[in-house]
Protein backbone atom coordinates (compact mmCIF):
# COMPACT_ATOMS: atom_id res chain seq x y z
CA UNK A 1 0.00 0.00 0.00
CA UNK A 2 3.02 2.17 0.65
CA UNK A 3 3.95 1.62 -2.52
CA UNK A 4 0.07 2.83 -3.87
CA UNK A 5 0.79 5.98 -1.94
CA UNK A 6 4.12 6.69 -3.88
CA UNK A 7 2.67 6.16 -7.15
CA UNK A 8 -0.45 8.65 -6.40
CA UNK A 9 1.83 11.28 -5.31
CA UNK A 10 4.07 11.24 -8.44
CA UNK A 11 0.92 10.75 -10.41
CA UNK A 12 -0.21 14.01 -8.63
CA UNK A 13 2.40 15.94 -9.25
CA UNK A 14 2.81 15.25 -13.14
CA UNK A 15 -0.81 16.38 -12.97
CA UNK A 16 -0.37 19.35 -11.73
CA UNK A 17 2.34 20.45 -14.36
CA UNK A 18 -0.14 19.22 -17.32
CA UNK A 19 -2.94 21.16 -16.02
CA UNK A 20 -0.79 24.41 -15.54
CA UNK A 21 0.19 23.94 -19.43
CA UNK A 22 -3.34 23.10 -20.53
CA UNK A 23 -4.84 26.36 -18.74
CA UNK A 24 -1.68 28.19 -20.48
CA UNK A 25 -2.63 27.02 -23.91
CA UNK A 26 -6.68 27.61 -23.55
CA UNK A 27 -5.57 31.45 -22.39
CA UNK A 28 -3.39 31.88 -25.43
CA UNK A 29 -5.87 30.21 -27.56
CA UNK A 30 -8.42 32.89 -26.40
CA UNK A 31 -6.38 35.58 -26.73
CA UNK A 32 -5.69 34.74 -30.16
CA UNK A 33 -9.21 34.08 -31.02
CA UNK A 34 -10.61 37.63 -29.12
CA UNK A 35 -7.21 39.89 -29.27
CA UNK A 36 -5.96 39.29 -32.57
CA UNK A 37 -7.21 41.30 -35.45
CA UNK A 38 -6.54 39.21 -38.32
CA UNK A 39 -6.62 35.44 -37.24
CA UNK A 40 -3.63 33.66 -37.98
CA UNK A 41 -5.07 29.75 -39.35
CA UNK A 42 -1.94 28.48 -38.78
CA UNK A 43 -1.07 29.40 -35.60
CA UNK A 44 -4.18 28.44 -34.55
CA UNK A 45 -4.22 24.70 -35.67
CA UNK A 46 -0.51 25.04 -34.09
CA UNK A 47 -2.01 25.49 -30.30
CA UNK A 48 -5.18 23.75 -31.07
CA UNK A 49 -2.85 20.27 -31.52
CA UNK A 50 -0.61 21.32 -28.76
CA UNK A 51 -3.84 21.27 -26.52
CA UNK A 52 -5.01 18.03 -27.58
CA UNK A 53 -2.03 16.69 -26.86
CA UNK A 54 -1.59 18.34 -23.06
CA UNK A 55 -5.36 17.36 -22.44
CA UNK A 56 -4.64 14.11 -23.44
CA UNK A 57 -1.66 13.40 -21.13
CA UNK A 58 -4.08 14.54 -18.24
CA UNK A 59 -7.06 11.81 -19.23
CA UNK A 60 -4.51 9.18 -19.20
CA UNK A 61 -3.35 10.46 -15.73
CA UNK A 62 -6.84 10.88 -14.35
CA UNK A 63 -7.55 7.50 -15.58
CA UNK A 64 -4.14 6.14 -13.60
CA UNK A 65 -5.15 8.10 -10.39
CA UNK A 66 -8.75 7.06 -10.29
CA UNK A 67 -8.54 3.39 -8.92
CA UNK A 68 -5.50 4.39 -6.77
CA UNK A 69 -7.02 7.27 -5.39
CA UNK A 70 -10.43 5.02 -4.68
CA UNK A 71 -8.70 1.93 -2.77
CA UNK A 72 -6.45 4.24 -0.82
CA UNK A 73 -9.45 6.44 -0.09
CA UNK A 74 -11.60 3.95 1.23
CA UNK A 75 -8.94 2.48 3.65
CA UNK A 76 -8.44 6.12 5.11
CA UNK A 77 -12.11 6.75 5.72
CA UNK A 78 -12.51 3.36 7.50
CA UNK A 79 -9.64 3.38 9.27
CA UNK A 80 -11.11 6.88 10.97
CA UNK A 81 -14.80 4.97 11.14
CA UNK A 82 -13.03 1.96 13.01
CA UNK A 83 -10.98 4.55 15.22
CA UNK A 84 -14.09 6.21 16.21
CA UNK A 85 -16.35 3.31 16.52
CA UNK A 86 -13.90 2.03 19.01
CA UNK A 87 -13.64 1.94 22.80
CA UNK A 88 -15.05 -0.58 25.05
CA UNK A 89 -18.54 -1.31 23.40
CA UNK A 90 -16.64 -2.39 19.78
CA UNK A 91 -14.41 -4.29 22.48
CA UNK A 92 -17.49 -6.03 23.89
CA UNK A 93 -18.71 -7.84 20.91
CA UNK A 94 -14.98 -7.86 19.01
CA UNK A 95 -15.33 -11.69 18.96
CA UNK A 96 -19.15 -11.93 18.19
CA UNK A 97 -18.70 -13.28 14.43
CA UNK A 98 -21.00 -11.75 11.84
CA UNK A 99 -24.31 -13.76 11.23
CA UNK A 100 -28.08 -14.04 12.49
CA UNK A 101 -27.78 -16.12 15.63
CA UNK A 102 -24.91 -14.04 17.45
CA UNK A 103 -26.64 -10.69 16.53
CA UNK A 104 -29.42 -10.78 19.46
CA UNK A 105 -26.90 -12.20 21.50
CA UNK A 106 -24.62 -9.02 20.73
CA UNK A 107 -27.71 -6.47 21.59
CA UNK A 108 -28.25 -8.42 24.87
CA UNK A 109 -24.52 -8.00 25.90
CA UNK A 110 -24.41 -4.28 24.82
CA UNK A 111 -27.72 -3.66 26.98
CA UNK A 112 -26.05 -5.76 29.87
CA UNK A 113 -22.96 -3.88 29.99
CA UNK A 114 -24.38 -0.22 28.86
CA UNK A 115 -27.63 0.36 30.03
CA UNK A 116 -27.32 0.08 33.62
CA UNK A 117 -30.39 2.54 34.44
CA UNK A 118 -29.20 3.18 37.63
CA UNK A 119 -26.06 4.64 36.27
CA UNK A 120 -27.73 6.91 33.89
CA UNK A 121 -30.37 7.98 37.05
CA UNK A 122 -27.01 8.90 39.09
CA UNK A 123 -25.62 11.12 36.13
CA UNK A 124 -28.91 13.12 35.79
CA UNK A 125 -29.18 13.80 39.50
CA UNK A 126 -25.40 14.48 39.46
CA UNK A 127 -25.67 16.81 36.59
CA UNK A 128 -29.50 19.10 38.32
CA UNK A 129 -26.99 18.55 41.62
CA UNK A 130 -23.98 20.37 39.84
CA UNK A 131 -26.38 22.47 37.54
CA UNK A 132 -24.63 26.07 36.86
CA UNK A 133 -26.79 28.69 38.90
CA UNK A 134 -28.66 31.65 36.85
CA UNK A 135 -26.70 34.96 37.95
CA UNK A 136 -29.04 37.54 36.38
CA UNK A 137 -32.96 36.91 35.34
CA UNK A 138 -32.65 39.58 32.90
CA UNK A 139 -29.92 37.49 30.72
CA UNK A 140 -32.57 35.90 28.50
CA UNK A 141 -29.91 33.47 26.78
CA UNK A 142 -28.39 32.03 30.52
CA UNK A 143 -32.10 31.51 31.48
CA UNK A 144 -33.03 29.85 28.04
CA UNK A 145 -30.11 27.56 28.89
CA UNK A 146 -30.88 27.15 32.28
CA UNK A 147 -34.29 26.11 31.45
CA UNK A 148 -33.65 23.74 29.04
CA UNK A 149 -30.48 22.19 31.12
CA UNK A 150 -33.35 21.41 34.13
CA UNK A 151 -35.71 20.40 31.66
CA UNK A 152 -33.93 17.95 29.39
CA UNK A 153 -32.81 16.44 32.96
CA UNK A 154 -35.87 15.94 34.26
CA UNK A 155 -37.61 14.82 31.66
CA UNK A 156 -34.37 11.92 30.83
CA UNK A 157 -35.56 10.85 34.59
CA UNK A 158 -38.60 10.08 33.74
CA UNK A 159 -38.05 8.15 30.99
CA UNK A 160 -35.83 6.10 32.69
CA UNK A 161 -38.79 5.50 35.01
CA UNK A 162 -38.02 7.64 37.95
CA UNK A 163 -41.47 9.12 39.49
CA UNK A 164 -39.65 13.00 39.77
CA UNK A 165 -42.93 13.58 42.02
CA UNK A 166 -41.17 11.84 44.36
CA UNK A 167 -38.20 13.56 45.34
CA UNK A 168 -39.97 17.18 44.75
CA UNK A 169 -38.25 18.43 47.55
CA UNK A 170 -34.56 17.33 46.55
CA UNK A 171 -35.11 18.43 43.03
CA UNK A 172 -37.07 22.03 43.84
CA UNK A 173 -34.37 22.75 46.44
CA UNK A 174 -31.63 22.44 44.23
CA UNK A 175 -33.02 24.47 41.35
CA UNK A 176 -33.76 27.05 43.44
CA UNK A 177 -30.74 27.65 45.05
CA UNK A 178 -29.24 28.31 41.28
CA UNK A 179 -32.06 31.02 41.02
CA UNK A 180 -31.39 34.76 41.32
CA UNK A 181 -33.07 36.80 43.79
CA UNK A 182 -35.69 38.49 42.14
CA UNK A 183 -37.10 34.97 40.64
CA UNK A 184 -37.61 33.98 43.79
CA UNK A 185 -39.20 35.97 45.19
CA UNK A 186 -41.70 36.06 42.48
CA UNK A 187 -42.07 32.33 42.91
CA UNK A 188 -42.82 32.55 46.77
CA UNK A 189 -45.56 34.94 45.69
CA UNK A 190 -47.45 32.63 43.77
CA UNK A 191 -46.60 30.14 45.99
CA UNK A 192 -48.78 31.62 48.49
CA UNK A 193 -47.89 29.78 51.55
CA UNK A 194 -47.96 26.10 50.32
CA UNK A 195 -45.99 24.20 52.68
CA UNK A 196 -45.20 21.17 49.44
CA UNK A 197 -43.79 22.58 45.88
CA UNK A 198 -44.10 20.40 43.00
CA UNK A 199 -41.51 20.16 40.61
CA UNK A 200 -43.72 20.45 37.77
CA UNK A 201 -45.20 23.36 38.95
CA UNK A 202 -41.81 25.19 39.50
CA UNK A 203 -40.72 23.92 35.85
CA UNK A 204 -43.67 25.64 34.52
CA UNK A 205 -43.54 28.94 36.28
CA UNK A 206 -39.68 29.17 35.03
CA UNK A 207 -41.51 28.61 31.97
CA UNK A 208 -43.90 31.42 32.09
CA UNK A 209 -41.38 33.53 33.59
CA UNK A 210 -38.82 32.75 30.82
CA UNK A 211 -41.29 33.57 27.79
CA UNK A 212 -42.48 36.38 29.73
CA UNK A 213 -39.11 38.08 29.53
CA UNK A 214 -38.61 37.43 26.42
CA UNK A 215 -42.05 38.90 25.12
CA UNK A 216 -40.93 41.92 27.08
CA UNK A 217 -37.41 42.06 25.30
CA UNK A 218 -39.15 42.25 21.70
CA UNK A 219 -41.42 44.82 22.48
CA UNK A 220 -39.07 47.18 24.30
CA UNK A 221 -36.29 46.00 22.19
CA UNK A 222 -36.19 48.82 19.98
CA UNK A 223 -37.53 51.69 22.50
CA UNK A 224 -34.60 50.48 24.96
CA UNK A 225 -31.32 50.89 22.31
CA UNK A 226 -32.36 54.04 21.31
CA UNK A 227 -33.17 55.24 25.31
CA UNK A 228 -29.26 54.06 26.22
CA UNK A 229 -28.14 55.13 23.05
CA UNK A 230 -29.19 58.60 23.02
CA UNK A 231 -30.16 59.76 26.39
CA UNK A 232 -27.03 58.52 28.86
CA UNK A 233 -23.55 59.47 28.33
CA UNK A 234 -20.90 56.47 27.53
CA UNK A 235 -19.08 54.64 29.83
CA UNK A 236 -15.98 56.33 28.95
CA UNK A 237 -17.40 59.75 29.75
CA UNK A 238 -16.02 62.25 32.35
CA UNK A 239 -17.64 62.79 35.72
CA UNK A 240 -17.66 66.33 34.55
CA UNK A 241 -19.39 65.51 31.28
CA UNK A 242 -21.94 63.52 33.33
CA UNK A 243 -22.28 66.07 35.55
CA UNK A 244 -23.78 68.94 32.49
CA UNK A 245 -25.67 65.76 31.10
CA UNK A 246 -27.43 65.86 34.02
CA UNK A 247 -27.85 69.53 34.10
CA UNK A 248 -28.68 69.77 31.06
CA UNK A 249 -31.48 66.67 31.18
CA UNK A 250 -33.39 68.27 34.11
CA UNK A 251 -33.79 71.35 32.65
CA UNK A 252 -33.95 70.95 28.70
CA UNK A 253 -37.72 72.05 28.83
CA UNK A 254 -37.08 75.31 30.55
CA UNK A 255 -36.21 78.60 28.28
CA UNK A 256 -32.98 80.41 30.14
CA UNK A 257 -32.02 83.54 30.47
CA UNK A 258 -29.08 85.10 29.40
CA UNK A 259 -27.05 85.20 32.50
CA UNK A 260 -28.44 81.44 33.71
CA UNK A 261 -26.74 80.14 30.36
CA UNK A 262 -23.63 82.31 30.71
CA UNK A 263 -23.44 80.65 34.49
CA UNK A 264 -23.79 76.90 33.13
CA UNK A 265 -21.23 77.59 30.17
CA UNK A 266 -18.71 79.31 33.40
CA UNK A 267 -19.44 76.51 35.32
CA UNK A 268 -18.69 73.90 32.50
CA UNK A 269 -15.57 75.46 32.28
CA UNK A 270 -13.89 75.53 35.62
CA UNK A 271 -15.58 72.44 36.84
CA UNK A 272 -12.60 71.49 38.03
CA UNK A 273 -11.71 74.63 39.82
CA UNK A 274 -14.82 75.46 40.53
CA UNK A 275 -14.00 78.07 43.92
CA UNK A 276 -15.18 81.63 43.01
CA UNK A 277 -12.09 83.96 42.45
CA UNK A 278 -13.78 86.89 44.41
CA UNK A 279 -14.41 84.94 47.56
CA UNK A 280 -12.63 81.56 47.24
CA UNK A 281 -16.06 79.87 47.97
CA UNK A 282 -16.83 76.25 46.52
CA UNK A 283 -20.80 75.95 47.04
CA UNK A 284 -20.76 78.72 44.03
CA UNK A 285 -19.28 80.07 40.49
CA UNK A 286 -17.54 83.31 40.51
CA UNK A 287 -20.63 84.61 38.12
CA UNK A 288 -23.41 84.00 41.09
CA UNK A 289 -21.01 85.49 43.79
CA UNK A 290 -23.01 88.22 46.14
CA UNK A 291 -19.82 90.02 47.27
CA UNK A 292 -18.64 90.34 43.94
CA UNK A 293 -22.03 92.29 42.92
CA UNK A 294 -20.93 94.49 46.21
CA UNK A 295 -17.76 95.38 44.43
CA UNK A 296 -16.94 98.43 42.20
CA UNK A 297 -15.57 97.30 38.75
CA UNK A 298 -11.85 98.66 39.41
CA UNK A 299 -11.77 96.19 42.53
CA UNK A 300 -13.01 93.26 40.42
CA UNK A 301 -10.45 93.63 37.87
CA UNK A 302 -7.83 93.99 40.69
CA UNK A 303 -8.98 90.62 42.07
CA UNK A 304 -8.84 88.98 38.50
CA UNK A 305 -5.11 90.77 37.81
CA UNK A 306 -4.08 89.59 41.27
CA UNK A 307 -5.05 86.64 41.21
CA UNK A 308 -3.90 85.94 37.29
CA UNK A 309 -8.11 85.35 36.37
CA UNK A 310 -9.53 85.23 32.69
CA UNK A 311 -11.93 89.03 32.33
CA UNK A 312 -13.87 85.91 29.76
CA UNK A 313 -14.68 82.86 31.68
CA UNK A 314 -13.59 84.20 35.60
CA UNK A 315 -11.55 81.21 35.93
CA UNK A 316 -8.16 81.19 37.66
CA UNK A 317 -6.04 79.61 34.86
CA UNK A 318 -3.56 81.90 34.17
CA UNK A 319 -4.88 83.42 30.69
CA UNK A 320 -6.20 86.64 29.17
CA UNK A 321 -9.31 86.02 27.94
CA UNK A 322 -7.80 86.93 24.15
CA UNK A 323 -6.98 83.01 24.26
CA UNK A 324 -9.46 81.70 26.13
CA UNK A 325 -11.78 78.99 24.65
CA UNK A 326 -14.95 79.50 26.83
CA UNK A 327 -18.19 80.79 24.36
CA UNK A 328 -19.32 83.55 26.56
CA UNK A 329 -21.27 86.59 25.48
CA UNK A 330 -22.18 89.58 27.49
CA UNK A 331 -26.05 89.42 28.13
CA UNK A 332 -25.83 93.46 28.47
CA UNK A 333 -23.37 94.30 25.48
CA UNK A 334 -22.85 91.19 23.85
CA UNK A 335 -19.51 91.65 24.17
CA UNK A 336 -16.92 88.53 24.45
CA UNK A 337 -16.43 88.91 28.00
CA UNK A 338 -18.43 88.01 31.66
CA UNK A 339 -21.49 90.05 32.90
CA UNK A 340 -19.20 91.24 35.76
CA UNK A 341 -16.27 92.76 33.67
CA UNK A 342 -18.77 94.75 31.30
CA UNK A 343 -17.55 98.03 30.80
CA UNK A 344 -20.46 99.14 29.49
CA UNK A 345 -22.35 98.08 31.97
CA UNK A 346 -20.35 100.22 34.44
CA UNK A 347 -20.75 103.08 32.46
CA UNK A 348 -24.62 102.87 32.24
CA UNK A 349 -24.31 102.92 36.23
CA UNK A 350 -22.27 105.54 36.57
CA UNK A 351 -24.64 107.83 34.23
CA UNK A 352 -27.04 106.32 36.72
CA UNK A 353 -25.86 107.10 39.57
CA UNK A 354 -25.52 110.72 38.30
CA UNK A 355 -29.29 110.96 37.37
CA UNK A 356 -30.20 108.72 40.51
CA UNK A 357 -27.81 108.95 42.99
CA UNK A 358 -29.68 105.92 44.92
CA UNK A 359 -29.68 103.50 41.86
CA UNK A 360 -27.26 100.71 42.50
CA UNK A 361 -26.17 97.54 40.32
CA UNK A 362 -27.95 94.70 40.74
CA UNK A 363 -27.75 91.44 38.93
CA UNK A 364 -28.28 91.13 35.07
CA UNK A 365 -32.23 90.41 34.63
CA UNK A 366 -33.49 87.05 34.66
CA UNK A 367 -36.32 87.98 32.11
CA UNK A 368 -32.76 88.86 29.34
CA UNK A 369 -33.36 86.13 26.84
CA UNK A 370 -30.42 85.57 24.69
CA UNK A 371 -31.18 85.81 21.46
CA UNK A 372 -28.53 83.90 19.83
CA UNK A 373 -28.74 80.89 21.88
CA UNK A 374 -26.78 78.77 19.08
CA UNK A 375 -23.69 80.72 20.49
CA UNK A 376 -23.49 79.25 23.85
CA UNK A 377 -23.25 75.14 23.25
């Protein structure tokens, strides 16, 4: 057979060089035939006998291969059947000979050394016993496979003529403990006090349960992706981003005034400074800060020089507010800088003050709309 094998893979080999050559003469043969504008006759009878020739090298090896390649075949593929048909049961009727009379002798053996039903009883219990438990209800593929782990189980027990009625209480106990919570309890609800639980009956509540859920998934399935999709941040969000989410969420059916949205865009950007750089307070942005209301214009931009603040955004981060990023416009001038550093603003006062000496400043009008709202994201 060795010898078989040799052959075949020489036989291969010279097979594969003919075929190469064949394909090589049917491309030039096209190419002739499609490429060529005036046809040479003679060129084409030349590659039309070298092809007959080429293609019939090939038959002859295809007809050379074809038993070899059968026999050797055939003694692969049951070489692999015997291999996997072995083990102790071919070793059980090995010396049964082939015929009529030994065949029901065969079976009887088999059954005598194989279907020992008290075996097969001790793997089911053994395998509800070690049964993995159910972490989450809400995982509707764990529960399908929880569900139909118990219930191919119980069902193999009582076809091998176990009464499962019997040992309810084993069986029940032992599903349950691989139950979450929350199933549980729903169970002991409908239990309503019954001092005996029948396994049937908790098979077919995890079956109503089970479908229940996933009815529920379908219907909310589409509602749900877009809710987690759209209206919660990602996981790899900030807890500052999370933080305007949430700001943001609460109060995206209220119309702001000019100043609130100034405030929220101040606050966005020294979350993480957020201490006011008039008073140093943290329960407060520097925009909402009473004392600095209480202070004349010079002495605010003192504190901001001082203390190296942006006239823009009021935050303590060591720019002018030519470079700073923060969108803020002026709700009284709609200039580029805070409410508190408006110029004109303090001029308007001081005009005031003139006309009505007891005028005093007071904070910028809730009722200011901002027009341009598309400025301040």
């Amino acid at each position: 057979m060795s010898e078989d094998k040799d052959r075949v893979y020489c036989l291969k080999r010279k097979r594969s060089i003919l075929r190469t050559a064949v394909t090589n003469t049917v491309t030039k043969l096209e190419h002739e035939l499609l490429e060529t504008e005036h046809i040479d006759v003679d060129k084409l009878e030349e590659i039309l006998e070298i092809l007959v020739t080429k293609f019939e090298s090939l038959k002859c090896i295809d007809n050379e291969l074809e038993p070899l390649f059968g026999e050797i075949e055939f003694e692969e593929e049951y070489t692999k059947t015997e291999e996997y048909n072995g083990g102790t049961a071919l070793s059980t009727v090995d010396g049964f000979s082939i015929s009529d009379s030994t065949y029901d002798a065969a079976i009887n053996l088999l059954k005598e050394r194989f279907a020992r039903e008290d075996l097969l009883i001790q793997t089911h219990m053994s395998n509800i016993l070690n049964i993995k438990p159910l972490k989450h209800s809400n995982d509707i593929n764990a529960f399908r496979k929880f569900y139909d782990k118990v219930s191919m189980e119980l069902r193999s027990l009582e076809c091998l003529g176990l009464c499962i009625e019997n040992i309810s209480s084993v069986l029940c106990t032992t599903i349950l403990r691989a139950l979450p919570q929350d199933i549980l309890i729903e169970f002991n609800q409908l239990q309503n006090e019954k001092s005996y639980t029948n396994v049937n009956d908790l098979l077919n509540f995890l079956s109503l349960s089970l479908r229940s859920r996933e009815r529920a998934a379908l219907i909310s399935c589409d509602s749900s992706s877009r809710r987690f999709t759209t209206s919660y941040p990602s996981n790899n969000s900030s807890f500052e981003t999370q933080r305007d989410f949430e700001i943001l969420k609460s109060d995206k059916t209220k119309q702001f005034s000019a100043c609130q949205l100034i405030s929220t865009d101040i606050e966005k950007q020294n979350i993480k400074g957020s201490n006011c750089i008039f008073c140093d307070s943290s329960i407060h942005v520097s925009l909402d800060c009473d004392y600095a209301y209480n202070l004349s214009l010079d002495e605010r931009k003192n504190i901001l020089l001082k203390k190296g603040g942006c006239f823009k955004c009021l935050g303590a981060k060591k720019h002018i507010s030519r470079f700073c990023k923060a969108n803020i416009t002026c709700c009284h001038c709609s200039g580029k800088h805070s409410p508190l550093m408006c110029f004109v603003k303090y001029k308007q006062k001081e005009n005031d003050k003139n006309i009505n000496p007891k005028a005093d400043e007071s904070r910028p009008s809730e009722n200011t709309v901002l027009t341009n709202q598309s400025d301040i994201q």
